[in-house]
N, C-alpha and C. Protein backbone atom coordinates (compact mmCIF):
# COMPACT_ATOMS: atom_id res chain seq x y z
N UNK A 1 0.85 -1.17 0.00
CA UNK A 1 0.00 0.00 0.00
C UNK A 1 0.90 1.24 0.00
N UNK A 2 0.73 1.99 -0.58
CA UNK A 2 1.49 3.09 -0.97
C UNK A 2 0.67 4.35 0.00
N UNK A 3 1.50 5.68 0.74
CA UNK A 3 1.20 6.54 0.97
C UNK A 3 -0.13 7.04 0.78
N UNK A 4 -0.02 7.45 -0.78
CA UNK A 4 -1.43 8.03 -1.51
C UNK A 4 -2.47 7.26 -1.34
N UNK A 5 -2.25 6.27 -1.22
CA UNK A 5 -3.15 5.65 -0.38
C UNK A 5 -4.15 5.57 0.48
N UNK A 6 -3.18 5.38 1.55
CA UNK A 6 -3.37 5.96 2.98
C UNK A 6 -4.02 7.35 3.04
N UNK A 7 -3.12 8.08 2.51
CA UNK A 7 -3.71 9.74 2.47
C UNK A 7 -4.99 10.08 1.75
N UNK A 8 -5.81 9.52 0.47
CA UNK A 8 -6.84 9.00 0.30
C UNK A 8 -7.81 8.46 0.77
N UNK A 9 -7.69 7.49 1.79
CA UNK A 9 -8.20 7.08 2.50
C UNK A 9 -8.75 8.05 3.94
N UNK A 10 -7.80 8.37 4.39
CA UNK A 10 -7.98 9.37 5.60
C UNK A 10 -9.04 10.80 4.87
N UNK A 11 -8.39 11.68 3.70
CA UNK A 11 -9.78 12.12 2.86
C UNK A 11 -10.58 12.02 3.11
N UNK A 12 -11.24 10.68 2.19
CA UNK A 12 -12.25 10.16 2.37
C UNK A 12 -13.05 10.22 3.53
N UNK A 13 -12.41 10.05 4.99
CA UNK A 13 -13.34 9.38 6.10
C UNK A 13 -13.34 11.24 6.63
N UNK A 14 -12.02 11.75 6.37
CA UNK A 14 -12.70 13.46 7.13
C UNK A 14 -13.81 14.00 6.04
N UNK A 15 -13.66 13.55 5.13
CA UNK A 15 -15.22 14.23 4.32
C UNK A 15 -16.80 13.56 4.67
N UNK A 16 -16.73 12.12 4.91
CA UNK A 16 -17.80 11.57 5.86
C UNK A 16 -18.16 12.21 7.16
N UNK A 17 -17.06 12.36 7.81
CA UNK A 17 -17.23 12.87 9.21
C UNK A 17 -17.53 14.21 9.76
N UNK A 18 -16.86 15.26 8.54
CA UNK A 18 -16.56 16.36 8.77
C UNK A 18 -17.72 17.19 8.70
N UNK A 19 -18.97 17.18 8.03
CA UNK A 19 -20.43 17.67 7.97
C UNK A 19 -20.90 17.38 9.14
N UNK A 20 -21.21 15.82 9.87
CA UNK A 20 -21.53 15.29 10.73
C UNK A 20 -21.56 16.25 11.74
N UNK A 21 -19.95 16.14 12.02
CA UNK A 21 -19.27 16.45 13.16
C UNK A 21 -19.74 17.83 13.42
N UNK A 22 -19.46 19.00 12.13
CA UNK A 22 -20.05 20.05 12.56
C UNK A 22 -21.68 20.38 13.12
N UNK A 23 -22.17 19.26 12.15
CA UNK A 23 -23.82 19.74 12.59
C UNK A 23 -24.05 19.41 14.06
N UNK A 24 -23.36 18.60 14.68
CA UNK A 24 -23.09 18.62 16.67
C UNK A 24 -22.02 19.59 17.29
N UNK A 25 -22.23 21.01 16.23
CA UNK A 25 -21.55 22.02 16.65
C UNK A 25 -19.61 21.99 17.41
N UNK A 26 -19.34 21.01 16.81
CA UNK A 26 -18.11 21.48 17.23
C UNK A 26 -17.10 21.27 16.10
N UNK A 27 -15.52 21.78 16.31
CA UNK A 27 -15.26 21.71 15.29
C UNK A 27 -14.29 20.02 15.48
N UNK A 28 -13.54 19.59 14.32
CA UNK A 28 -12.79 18.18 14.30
C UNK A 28 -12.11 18.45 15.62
N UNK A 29 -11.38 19.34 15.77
CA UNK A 29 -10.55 19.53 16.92
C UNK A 29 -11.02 19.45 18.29
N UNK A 30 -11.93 19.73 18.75
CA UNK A 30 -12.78 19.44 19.64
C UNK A 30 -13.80 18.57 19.51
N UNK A 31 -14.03 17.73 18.09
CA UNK A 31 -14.49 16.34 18.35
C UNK A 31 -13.63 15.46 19.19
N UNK A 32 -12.18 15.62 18.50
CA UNK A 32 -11.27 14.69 18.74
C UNK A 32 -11.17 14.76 20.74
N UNK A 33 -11.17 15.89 21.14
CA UNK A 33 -10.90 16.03 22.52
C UNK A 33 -11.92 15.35 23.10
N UNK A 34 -13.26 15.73 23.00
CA UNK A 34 -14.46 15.26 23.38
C UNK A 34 -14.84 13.65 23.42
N UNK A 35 -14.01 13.46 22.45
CA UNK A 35 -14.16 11.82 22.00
C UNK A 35 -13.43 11.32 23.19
N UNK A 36 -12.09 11.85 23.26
CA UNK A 36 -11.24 11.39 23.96
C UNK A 36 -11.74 11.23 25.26
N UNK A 37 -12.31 12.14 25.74
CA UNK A 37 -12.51 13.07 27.00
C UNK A 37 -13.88 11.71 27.95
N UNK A 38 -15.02 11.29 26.59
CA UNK A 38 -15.63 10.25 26.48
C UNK A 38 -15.75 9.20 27.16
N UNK A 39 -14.31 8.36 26.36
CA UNK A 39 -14.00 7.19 26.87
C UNK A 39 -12.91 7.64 27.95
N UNK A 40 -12.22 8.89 28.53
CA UNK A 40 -10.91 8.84 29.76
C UNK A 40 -11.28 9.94 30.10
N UNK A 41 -12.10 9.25 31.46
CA UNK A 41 -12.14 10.29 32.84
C UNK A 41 -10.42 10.85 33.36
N UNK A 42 -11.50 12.06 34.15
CA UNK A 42 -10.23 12.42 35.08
C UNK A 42 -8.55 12.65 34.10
N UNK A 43 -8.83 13.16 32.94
CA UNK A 43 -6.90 13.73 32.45
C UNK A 43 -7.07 14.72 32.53
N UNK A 44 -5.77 14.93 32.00
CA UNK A 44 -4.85 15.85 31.88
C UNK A 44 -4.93 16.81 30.50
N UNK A 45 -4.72 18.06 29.98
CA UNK A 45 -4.22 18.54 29.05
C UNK A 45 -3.41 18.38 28.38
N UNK A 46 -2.44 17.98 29.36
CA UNK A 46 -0.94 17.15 28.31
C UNK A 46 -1.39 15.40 27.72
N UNK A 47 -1.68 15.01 28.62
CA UNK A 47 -2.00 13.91 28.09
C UNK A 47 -2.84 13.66 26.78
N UNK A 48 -4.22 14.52 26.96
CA UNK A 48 -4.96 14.69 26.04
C UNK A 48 -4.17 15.04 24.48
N UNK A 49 -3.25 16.55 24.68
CA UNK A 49 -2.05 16.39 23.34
C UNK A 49 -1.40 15.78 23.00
N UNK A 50 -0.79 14.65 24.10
CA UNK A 50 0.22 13.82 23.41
C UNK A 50 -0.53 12.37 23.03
N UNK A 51 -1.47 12.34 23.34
CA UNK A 51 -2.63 11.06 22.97
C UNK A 51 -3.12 11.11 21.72
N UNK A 52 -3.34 12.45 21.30
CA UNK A 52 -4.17 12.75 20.08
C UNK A 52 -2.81 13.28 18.95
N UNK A 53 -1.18 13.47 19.60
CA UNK A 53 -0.64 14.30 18.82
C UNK A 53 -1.00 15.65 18.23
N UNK A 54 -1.41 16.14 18.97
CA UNK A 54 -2.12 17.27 18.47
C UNK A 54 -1.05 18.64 19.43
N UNK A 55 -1.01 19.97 18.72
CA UNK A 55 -0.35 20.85 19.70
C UNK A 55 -0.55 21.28 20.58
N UNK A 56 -0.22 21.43 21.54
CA UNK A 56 -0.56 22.04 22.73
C UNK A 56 -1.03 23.08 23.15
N UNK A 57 -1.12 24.19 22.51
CA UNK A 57 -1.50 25.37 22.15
C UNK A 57 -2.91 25.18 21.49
N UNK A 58 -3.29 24.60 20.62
CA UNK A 58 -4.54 24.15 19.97
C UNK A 58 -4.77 23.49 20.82
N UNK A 59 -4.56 22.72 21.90
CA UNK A 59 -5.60 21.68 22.61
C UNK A 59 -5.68 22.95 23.73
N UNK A 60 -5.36 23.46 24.64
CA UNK A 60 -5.38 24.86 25.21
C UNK A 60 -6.81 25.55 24.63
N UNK A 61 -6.65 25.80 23.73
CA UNK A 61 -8.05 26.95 22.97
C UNK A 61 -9.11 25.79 22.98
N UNK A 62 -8.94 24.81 22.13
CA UNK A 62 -9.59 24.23 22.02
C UNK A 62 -10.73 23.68 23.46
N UNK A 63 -10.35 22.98 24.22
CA UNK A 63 -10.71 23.26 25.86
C UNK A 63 -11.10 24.43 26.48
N UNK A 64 -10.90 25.50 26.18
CA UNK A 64 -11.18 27.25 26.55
C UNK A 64 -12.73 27.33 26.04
N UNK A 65 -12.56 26.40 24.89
CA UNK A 65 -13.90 27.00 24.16
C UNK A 65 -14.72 26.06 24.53
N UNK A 66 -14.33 24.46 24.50
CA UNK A 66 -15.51 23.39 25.16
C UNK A 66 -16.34 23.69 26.39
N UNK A 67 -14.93 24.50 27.32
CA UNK A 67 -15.42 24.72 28.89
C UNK A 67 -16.57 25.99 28.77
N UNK A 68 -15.99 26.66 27.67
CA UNK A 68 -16.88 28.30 28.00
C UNK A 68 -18.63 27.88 27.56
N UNK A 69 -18.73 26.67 26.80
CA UNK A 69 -19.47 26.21 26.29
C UNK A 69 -20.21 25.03 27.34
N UNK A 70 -19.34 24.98 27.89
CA UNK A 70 -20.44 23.52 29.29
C UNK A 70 -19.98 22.12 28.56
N UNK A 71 -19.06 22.34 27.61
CA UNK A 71 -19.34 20.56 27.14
C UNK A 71 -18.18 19.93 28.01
N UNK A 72 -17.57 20.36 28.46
CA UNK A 72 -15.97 19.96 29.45
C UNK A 72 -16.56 20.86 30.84
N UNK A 73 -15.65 20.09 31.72
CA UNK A 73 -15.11 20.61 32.84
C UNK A 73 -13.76 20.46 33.38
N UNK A 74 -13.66 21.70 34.11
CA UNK A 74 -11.73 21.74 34.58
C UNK A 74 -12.02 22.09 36.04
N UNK A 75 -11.46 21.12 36.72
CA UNK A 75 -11.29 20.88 38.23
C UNK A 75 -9.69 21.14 38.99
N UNK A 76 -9.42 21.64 39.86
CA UNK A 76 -7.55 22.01 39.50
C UNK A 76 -7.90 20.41 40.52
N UNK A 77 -6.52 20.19 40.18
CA UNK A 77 -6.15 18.84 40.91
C UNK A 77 -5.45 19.14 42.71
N UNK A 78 -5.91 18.96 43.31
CA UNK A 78 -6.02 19.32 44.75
C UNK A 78 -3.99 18.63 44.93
N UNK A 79 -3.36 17.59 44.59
CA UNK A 79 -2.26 16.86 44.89
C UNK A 79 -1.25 17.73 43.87
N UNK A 80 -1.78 18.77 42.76
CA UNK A 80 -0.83 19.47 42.27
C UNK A 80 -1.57 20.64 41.32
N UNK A 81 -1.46 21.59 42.36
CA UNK A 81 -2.28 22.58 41.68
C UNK A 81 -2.02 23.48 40.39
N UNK A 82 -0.71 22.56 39.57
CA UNK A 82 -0.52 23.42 38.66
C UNK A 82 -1.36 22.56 37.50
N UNK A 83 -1.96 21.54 38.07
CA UNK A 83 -2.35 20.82 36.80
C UNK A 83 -4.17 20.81 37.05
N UNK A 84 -5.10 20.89 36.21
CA UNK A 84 -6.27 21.07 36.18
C UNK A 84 -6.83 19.30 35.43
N UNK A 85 -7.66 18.73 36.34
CA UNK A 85 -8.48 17.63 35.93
C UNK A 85 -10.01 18.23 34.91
N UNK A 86 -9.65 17.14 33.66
CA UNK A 86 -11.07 17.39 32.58
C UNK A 86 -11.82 16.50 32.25
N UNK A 87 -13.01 16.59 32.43
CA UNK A 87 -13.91 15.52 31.97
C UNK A 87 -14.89 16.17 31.24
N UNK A 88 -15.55 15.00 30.63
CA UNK A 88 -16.80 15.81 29.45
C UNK A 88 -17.82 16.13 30.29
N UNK A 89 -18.71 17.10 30.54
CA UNK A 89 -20.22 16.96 31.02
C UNK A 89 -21.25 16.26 30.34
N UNK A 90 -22.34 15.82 31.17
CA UNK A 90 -23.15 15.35 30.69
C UNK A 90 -24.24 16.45 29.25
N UNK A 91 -23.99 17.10 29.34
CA UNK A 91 -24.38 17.85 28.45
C UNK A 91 -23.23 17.48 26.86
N UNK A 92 -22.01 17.77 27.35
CA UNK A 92 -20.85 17.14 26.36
C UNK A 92 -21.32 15.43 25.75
N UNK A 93 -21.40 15.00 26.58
CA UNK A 93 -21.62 13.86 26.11
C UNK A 93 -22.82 13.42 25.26
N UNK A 94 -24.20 14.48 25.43
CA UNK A 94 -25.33 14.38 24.77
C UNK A 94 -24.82 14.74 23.70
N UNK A 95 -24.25 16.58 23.51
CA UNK A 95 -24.26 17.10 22.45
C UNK A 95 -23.15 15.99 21.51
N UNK A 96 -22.20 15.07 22.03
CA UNK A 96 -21.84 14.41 20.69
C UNK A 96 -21.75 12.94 20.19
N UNK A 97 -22.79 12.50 20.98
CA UNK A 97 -23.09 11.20 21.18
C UNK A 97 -23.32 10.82 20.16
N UNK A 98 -24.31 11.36 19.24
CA UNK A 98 -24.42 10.83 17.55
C UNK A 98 -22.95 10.86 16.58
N UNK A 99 -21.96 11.41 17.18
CA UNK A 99 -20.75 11.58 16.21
C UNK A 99 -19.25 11.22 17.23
N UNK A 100 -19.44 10.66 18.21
CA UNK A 100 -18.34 10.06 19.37
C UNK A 100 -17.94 8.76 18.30
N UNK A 101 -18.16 7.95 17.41
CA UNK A 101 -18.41 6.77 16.83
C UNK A 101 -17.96 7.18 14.90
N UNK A 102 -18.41 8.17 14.89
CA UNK A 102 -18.75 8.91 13.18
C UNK A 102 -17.38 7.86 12.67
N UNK A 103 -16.22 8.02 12.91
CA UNK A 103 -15.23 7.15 12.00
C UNK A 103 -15.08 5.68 12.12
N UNK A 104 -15.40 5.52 13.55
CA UNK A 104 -15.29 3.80 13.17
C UNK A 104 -16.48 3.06 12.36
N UNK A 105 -18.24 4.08 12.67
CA UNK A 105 -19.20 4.29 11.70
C UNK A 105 -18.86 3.88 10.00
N UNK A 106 -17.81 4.40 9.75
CA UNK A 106 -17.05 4.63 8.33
C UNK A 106 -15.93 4.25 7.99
N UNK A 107 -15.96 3.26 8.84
CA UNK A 107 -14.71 2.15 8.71
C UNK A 107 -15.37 0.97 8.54
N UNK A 108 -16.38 0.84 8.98
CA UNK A 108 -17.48 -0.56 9.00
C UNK A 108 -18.16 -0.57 7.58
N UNK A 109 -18.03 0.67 7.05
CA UNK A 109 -18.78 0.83 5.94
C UNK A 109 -18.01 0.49 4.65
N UNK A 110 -16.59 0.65 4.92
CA UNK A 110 -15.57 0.49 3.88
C UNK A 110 -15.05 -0.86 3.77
N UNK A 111 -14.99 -1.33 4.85
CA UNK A 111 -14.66 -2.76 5.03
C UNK A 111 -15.34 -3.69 5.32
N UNK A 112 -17.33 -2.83 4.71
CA UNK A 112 -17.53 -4.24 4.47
C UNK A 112 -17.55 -5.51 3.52
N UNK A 113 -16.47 -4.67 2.42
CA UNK A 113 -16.09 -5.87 1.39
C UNK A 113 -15.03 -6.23 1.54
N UNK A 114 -14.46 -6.48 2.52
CA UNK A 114 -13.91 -7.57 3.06
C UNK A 114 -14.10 -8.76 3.86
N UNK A 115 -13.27 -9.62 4.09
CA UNK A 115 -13.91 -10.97 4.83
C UNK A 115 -13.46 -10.38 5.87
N UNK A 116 -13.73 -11.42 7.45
CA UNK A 116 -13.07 -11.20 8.81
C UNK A 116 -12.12 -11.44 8.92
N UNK A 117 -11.65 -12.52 7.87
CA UNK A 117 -10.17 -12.61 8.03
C UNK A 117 -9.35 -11.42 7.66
N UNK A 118 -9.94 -11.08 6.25
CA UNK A 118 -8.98 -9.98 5.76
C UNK A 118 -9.19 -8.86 7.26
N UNK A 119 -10.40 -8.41 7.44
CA UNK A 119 -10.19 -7.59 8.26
C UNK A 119 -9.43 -7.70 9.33
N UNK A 120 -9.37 -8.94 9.99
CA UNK A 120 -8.27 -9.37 11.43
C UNK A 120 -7.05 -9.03 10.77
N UNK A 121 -6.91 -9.42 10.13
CA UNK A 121 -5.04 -9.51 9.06
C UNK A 121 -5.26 -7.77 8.74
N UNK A 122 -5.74 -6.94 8.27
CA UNK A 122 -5.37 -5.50 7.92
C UNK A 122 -5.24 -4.77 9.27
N UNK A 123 -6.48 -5.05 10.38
CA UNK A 123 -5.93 -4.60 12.25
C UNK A 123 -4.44 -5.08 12.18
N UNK A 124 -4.09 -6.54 12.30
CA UNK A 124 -2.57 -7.27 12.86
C UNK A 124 -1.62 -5.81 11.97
N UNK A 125 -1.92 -5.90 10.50
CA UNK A 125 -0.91 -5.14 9.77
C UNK A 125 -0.72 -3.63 10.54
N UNK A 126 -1.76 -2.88 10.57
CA UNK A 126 -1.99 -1.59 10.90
C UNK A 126 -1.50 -1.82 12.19
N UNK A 127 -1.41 -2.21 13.04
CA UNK A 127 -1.18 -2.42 14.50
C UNK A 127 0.57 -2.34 14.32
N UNK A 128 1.20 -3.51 14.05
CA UNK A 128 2.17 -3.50 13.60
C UNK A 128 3.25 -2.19 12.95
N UNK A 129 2.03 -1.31 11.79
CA UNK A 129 2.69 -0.25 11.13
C UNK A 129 2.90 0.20 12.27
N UNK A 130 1.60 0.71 13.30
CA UNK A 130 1.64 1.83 14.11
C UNK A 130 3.38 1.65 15.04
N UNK A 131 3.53 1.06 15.71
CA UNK A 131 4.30 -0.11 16.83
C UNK A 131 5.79 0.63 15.69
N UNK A 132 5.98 0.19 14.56
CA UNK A 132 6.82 0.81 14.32
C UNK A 132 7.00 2.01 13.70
N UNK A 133 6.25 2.88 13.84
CA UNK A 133 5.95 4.03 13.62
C UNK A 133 6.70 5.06 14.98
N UNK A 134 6.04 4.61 15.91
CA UNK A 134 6.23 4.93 16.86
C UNK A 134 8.20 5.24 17.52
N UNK A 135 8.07 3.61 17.39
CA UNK A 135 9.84 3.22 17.17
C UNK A 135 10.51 4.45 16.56
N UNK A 136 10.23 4.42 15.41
CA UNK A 136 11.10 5.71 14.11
C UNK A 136 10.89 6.78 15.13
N UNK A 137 9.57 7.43 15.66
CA UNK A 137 9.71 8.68 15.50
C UNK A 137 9.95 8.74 17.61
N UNK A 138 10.06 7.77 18.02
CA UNK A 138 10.88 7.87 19.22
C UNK A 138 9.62 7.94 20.47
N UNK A 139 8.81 7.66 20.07
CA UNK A 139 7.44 7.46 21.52
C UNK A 139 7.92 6.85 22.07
């Protein structure tokens, strides 16, 4: 599989997602947090950037605007007050409950012409890329 590929592919699924996502008012960047935020109680800001790879500065605003909005909350952490605990509100979690899912939604859709095998064998592969991906760039 070649790059263009890949990069095609990814296309593809932000143009599925990317209407979605906005019509539950937020933008990709604060899907991605929200998503996160979802499935992992109780983090961090840093964590949240280095989970998503995303900059730190953009996850900063990004959070400024979820919180000013009610869909997050920031609690300072009582054991180190330079660091602030975030979780989604229940309001967060309504407003993106139809689109928390939107890509794996559109991964089910692409692969369903494949068998289970192929699909187990393209996870093992992709798993694998990631693992040494990681390696190269020093995680």
């Amino acid at each position: 599989m070649e790059f263009d590929t890949i990069s095609l592919l990814l296309k593809h699924a932000k143009g599925y997602g990317h209407a979605k996502i906005r019509e539950a008012g937020v933008s990709d960047t604060e899907h991605k947090i929200c998503t996160f935020l979802y499935f992992h109680s109780d983090t961090y800001q840093d964590m949240i950037a280095n989970s998503l790879m995303l900059d730190k500065t953009t996850v900063a605003k990004a959070i400024l605007s979820l919180e000013e909005r009610g869909l997050i909350k920031r609690v300072q952490n009582p054991d180190n007050r330079r660091k602030n605990i975030l979780n989604i509100t229940d309001s967060g979690k309504e407003k993106i409950s139809d689109v928390v899912g939107i890509y794996d939604e559109w991964f089910e859709k692409i692969a369903s012409c494949l068998s289970d095998e192929e699909k187990e064998l393209f996870h093992d592969c992709c798993m694998r890329m990631l693992e040494k991906a990681k390696e190269i760039s020093g995680d």
